[in-house]
N, C-alpha and C. Protein backbone atom coordinates (compact mmCIF):
# COMPACT_ATOMS: atom_id res chain seq x y z
N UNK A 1 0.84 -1.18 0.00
CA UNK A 1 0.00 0.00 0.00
C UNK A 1 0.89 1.25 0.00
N UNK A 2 0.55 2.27 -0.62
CA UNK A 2 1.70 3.36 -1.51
C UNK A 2 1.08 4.28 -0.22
N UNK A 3 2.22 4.94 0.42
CA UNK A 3 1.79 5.99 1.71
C UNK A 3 1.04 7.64 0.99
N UNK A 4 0.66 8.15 1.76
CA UNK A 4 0.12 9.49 1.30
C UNK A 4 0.76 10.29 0.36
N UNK A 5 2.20 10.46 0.86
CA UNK A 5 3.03 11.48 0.02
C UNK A 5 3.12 10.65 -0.90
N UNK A 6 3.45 9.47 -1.54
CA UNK A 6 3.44 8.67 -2.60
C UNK A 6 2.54 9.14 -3.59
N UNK A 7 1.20 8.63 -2.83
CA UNK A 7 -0.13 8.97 -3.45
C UNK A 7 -0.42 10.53 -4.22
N UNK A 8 0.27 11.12 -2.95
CA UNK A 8 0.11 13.09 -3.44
C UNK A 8 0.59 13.69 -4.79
N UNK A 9 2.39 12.65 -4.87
CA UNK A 9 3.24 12.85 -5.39
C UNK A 9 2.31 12.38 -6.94
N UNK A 10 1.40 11.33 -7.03
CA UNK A 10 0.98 10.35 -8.32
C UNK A 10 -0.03 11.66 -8.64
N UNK A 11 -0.47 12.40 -7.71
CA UNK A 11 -1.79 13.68 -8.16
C UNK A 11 -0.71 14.66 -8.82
N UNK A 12 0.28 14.93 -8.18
CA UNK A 12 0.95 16.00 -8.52
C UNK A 12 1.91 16.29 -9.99
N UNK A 13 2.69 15.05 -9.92
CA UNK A 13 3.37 14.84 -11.48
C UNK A 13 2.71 14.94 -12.92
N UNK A 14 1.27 14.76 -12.96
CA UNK A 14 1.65 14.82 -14.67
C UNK A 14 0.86 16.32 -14.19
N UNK A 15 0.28 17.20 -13.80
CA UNK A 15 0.03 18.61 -13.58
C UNK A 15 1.36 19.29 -13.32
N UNK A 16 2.26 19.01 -12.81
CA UNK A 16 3.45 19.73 -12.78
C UNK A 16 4.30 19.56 -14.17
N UNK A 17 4.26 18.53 -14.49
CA UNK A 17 5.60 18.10 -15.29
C UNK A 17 6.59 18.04 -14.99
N UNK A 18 7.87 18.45 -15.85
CA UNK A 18 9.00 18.35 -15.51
C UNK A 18 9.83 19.16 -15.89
N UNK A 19 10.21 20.21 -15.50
CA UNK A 19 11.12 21.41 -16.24
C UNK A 19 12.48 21.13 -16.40
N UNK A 20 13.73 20.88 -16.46
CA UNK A 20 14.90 20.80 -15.67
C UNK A 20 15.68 22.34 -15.62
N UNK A 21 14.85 23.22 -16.20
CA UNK A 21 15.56 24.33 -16.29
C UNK A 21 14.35 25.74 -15.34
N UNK A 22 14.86 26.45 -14.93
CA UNK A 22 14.05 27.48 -14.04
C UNK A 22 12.70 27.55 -15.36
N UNK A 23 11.84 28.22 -14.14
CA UNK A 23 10.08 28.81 -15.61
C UNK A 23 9.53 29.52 -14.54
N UNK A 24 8.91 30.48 -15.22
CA UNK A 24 7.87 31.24 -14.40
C UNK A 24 6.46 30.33 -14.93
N UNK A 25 5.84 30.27 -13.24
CA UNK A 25 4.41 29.60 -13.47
C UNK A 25 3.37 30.69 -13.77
N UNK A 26 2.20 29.72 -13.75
CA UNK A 26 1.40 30.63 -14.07
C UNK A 26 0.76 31.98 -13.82
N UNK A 27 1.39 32.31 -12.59
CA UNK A 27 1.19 33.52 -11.94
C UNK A 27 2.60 34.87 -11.98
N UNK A 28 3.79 33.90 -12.20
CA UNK A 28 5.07 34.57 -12.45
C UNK A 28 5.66 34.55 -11.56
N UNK A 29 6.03 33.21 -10.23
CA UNK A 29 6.62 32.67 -10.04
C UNK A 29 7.38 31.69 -10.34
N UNK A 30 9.16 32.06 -9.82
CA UNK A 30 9.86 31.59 -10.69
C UNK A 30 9.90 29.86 -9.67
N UNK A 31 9.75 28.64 -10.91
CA UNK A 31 9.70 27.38 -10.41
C UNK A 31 10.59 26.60 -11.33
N UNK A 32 10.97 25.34 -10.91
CA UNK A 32 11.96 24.54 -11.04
C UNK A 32 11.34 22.88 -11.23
N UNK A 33 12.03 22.16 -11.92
CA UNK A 33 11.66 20.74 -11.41
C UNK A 33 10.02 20.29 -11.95
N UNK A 34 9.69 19.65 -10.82
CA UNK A 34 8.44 19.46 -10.48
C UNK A 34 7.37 20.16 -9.52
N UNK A 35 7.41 22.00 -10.01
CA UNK A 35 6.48 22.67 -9.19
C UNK A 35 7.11 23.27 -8.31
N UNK A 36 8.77 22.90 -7.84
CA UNK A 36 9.59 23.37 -6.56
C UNK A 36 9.01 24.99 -6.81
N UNK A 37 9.04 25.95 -5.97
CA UNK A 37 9.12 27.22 -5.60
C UNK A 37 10.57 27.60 -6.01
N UNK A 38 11.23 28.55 -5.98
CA UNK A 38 12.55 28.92 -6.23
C UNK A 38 12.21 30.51 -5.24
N UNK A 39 10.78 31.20 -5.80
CA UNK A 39 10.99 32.44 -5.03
C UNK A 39 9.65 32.60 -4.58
N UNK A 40 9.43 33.38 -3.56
CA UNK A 40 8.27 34.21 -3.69
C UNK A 40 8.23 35.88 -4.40
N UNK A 41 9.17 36.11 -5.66
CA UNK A 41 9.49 37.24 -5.96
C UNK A 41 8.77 36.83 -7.38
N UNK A 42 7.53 37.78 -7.75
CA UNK A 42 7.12 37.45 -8.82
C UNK A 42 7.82 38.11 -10.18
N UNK A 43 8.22 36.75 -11.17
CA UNK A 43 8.91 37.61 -12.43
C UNK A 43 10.78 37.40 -11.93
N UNK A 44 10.86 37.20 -11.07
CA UNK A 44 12.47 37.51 -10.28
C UNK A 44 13.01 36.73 -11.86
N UNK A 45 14.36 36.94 -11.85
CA UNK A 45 14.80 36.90 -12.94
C UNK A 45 15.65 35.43 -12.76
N UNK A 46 15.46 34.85 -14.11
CA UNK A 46 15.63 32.95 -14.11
C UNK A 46 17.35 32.79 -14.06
N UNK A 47 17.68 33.32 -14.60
CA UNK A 47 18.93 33.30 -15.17
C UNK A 47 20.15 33.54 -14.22
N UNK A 48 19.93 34.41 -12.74
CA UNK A 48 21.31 34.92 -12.10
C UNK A 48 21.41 33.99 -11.11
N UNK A 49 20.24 33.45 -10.81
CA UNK A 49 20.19 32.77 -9.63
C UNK A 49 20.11 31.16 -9.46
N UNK A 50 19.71 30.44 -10.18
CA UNK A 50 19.01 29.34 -10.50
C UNK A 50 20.09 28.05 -11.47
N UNK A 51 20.71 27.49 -11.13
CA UNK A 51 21.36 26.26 -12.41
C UNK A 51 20.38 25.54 -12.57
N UNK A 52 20.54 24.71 -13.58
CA UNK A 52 19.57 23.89 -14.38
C UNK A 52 19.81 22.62 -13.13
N UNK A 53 18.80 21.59 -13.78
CA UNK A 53 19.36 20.47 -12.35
C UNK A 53 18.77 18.52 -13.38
N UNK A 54 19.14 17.83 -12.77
CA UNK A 54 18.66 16.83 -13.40
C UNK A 54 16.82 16.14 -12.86
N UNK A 55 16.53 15.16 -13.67
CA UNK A 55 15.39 14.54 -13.02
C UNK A 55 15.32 14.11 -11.80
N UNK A 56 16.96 13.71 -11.30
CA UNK A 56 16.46 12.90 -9.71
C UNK A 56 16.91 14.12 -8.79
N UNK A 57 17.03 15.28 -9.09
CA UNK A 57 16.91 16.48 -8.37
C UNK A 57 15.63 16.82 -8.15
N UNK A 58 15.25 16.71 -9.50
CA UNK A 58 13.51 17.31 -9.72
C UNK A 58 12.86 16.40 -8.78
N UNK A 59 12.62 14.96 -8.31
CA UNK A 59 12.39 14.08 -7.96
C UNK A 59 12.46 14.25 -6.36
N UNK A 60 14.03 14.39 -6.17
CA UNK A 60 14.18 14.73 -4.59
C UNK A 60 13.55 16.15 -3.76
N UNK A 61 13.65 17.31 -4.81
CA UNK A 61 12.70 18.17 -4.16
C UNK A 61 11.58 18.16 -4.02
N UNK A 62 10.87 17.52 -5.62
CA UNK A 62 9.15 16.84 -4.79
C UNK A 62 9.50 16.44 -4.11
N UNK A 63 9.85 15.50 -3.36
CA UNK A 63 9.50 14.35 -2.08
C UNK A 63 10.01 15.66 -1.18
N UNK A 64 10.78 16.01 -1.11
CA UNK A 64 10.83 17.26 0.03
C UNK A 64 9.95 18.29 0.28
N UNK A 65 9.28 18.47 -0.89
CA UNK A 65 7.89 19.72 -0.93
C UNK A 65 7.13 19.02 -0.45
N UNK A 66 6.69 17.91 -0.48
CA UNK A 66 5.80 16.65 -0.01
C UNK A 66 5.65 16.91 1.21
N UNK A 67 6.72 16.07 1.21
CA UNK A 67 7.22 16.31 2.99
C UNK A 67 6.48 17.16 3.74
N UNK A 68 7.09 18.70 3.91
CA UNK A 68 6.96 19.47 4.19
C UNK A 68 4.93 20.14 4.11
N UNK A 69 4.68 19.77 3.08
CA UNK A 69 2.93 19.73 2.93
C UNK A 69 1.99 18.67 4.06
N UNK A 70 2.85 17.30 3.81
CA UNK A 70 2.41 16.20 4.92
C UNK A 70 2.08 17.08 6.18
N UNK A 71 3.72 17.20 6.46
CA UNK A 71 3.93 18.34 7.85
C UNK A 71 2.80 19.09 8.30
N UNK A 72 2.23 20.52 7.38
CA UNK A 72 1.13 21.50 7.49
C UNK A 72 -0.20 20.51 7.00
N UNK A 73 -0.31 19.55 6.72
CA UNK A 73 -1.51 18.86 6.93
C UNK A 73 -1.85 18.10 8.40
N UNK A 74 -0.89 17.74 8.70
CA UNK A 74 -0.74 17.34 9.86
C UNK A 74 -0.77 18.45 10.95
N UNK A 75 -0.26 19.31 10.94
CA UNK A 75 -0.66 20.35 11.89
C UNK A 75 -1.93 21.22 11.39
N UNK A 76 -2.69 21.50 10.88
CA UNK A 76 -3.81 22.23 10.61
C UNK A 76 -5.25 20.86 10.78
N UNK A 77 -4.91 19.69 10.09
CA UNK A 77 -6.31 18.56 10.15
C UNK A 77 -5.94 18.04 11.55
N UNK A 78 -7.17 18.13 12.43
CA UNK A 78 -7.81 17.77 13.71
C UNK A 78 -8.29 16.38 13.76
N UNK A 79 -8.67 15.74 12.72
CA UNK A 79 -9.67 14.30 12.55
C UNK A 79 -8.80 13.51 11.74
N UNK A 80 -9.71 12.53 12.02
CA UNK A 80 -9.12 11.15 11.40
C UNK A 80 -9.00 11.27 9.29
N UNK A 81 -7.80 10.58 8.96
CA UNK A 81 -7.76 10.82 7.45
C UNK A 81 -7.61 9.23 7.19
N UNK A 82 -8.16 8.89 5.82
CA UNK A 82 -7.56 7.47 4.88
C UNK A 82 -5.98 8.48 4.39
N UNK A 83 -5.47 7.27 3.73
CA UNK A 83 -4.05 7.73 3.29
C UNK A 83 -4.30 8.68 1.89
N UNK A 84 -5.41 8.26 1.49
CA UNK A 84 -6.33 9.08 0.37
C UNK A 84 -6.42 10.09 0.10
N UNK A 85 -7.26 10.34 1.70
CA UNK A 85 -7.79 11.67 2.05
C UNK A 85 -6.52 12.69 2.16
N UNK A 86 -6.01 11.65 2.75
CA UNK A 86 -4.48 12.90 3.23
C UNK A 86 -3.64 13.20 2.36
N UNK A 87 -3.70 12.27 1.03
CA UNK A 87 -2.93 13.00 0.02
C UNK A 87 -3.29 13.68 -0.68
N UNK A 88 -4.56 13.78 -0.95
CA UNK A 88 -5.37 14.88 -1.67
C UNK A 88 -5.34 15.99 -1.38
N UNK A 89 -5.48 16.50 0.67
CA UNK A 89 -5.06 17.31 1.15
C UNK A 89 -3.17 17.67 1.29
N UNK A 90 -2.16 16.67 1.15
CA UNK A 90 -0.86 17.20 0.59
C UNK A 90 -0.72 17.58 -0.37
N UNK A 91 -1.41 17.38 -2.05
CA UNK A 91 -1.25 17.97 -3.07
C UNK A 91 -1.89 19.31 -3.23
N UNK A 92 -3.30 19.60 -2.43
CA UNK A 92 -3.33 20.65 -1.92
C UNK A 92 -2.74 21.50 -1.68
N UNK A 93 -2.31 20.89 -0.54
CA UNK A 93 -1.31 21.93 0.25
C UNK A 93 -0.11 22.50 -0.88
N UNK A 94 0.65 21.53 -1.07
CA UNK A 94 1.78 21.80 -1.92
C UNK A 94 1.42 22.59 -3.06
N UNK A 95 0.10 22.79 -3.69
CA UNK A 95 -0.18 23.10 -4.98
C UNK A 95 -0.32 24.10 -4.02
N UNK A 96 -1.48 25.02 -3.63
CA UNK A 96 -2.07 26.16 -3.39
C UNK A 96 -1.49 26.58 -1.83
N UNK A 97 -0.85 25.77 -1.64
CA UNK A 97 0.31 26.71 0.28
C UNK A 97 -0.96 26.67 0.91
N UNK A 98 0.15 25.95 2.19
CA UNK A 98 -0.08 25.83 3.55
C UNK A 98 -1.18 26.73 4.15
N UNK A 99 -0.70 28.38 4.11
CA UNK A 99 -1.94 29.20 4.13
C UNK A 99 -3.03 29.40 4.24
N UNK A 100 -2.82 29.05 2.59
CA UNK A 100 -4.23 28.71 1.82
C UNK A 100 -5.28 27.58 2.16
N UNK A 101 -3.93 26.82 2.62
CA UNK A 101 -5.53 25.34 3.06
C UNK A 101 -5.63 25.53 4.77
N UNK A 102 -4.56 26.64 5.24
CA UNK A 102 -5.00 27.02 6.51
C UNK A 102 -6.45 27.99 7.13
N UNK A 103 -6.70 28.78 6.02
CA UNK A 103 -7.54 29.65 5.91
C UNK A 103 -8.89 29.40 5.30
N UNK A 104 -8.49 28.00 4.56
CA UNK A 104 -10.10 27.86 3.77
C UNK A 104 -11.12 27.12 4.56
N UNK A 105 -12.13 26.98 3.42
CA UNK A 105 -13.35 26.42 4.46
C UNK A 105 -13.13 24.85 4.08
N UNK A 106 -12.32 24.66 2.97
CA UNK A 106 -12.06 22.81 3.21
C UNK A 106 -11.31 22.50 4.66
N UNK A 107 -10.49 23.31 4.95
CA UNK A 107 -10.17 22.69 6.31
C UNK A 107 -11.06 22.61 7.17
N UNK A 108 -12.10 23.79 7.25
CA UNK A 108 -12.76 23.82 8.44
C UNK A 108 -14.07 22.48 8.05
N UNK A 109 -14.28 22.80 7.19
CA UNK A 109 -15.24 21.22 6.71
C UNK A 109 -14.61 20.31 7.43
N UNK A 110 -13.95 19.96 6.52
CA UNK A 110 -13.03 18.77 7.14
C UNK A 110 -12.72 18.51 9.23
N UNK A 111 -12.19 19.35 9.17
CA UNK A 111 -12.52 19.28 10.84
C UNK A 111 -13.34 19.39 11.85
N UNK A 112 -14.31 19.78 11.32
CA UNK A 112 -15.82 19.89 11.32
C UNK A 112 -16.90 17.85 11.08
N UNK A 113 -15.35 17.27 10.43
CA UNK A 113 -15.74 16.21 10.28
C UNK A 113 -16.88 15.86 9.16
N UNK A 114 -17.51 17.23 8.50
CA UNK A 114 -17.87 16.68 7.30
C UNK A 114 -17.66 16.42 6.11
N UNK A 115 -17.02 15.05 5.95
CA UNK A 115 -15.96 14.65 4.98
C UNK A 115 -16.94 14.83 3.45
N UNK A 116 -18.73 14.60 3.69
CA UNK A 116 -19.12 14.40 2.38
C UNK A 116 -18.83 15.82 1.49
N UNK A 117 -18.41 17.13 2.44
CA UNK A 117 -18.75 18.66 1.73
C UNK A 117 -16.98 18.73 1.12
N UNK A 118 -16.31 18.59 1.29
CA UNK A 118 -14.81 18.11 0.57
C UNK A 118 -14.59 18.32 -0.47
N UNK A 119 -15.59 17.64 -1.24
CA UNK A 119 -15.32 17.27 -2.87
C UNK A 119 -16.04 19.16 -3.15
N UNK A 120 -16.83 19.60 -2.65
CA UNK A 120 -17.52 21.04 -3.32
C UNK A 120 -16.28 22.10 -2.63
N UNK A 121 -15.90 21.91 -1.63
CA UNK A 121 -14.47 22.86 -1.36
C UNK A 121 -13.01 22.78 -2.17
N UNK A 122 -13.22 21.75 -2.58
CA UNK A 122 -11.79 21.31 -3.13
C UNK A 122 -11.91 21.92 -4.76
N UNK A 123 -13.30 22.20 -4.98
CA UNK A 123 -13.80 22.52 -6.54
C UNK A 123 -13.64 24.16 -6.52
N UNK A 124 -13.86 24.68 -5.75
CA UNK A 124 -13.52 26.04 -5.26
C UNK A 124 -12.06 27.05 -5.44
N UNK A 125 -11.44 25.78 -5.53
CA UNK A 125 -9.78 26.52 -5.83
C UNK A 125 -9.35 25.94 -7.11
N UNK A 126 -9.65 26.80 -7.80
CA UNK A 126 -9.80 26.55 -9.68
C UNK A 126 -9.02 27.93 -10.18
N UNK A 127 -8.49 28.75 -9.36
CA UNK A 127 -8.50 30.29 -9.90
C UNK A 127 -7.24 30.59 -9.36
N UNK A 128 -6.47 31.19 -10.50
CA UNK A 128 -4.67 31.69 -10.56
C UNK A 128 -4.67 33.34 -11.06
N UNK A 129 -4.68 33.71 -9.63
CA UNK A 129 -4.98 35.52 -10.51
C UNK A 129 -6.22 35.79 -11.03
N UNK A 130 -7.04 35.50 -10.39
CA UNK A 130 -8.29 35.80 -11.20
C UNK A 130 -9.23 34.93 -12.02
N UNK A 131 -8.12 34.31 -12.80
CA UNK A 131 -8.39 33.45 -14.01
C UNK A 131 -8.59 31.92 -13.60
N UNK A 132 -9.54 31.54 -13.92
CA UNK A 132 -10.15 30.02 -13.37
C UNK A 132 -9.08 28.99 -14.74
N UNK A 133 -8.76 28.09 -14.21
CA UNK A 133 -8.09 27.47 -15.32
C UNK A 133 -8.33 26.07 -15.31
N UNK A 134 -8.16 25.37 -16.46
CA UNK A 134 -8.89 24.40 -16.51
C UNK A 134 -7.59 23.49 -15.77
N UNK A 135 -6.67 23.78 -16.37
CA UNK A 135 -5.91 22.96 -15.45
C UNK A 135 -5.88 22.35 -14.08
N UNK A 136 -6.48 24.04 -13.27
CA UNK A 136 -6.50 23.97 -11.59
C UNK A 136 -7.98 22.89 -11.33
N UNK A 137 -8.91 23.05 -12.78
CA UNK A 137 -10.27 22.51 -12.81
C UNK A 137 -9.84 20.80 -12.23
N UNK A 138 -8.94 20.63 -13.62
CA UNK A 138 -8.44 18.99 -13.76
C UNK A 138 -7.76 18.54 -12.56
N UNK A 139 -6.75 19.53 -11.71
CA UNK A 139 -5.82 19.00 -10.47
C UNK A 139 -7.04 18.84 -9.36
N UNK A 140 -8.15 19.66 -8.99
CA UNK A 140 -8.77 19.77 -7.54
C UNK A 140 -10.38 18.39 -8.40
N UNK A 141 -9.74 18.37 -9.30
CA UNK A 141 -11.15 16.64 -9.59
C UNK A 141 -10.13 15.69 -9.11
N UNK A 142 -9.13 15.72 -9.80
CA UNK A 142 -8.07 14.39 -9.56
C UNK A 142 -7.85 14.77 -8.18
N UNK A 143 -7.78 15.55 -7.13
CA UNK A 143 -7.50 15.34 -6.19
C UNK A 143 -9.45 15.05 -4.91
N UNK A 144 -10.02 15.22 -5.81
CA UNK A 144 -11.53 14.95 -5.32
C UNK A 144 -11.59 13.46 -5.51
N UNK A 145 -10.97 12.62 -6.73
CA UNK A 145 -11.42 11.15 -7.03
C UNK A 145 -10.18 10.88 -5.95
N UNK A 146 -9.27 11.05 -5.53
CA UNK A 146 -8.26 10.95 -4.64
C UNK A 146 -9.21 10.57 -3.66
N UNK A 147 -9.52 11.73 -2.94
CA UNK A 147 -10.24 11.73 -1.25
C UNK A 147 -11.41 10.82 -1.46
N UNK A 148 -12.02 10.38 -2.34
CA UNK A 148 -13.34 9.55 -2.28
C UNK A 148 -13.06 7.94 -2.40
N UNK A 149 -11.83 8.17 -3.12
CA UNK A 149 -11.61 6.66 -3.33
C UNK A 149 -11.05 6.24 -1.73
């Protein structure tokens, strides 16, 4: 049986991809790898700061962004999780920050213990700047068939 961050990591890869060279995401943060952060400086410039890196770099910082998401899931969820549930809420986390799933109403659902309202909170964070994207559409379903299964 494949543990949470495993599981998070299987939501997270083909929505991230694989860069090996710095990119600004969709908002104009500069990212690396598989989704790594590099700044919170939007636009910061790719080139002065950043070397290129290989796949099992890209690889080792997911599992470290993971990590670290597990972590703030674990300190913010109050109730009981499947390994499911909890990776849906690490790709979460990792996709849209700690913060963000600190402040929303999926957490408070969730700790609130009503696991069936989940899937309509998790549908809620679709929007990058404004702009709803189908992408964010496709990551918070795949991470909805996640928590149900």
């Amino acid at each position: 049986m494949a543990n949470a961050i495993d599981l998070a990591a299987e939501i997270a890869k083909p929505f991230e991809g694989l860069s090996l060279e710095p990119y600004h995401d969709v908002v104009g943060f500069p990212t690396i790898g598989r989704g790594h952060l590099l700044s919170r400086e939007r636009w910061a410039s790719l080139t002065q700061f950043w070397p290129l890196m290989d796949e099992a770099e890209a690889d080792a910082l997911l599992e470290t962004d993971m990590a670290k998401a597990e972590l703030a899931v674990a300190r913010l969820i109050d109730v009981p999780l499947s390994p499911e549930q909890e990776a849906s809420l690490i790709d979460f986390a990792f996709n849209c920050g700690a913060g963000n799933l600190q402040a929303s109403t999926l957490r408070r659902v969730i700790n609130r213990r009503e696991y069936h309202e989940a899937p309509k909170q998790f549908m809620r964070w679709t929007y990058a700047a404004g702009v709803k994207l189908r992408g964010l559409i496709r990551r918070r379903a795949a991470e909805v068939d996640m928590w149900q299964s």
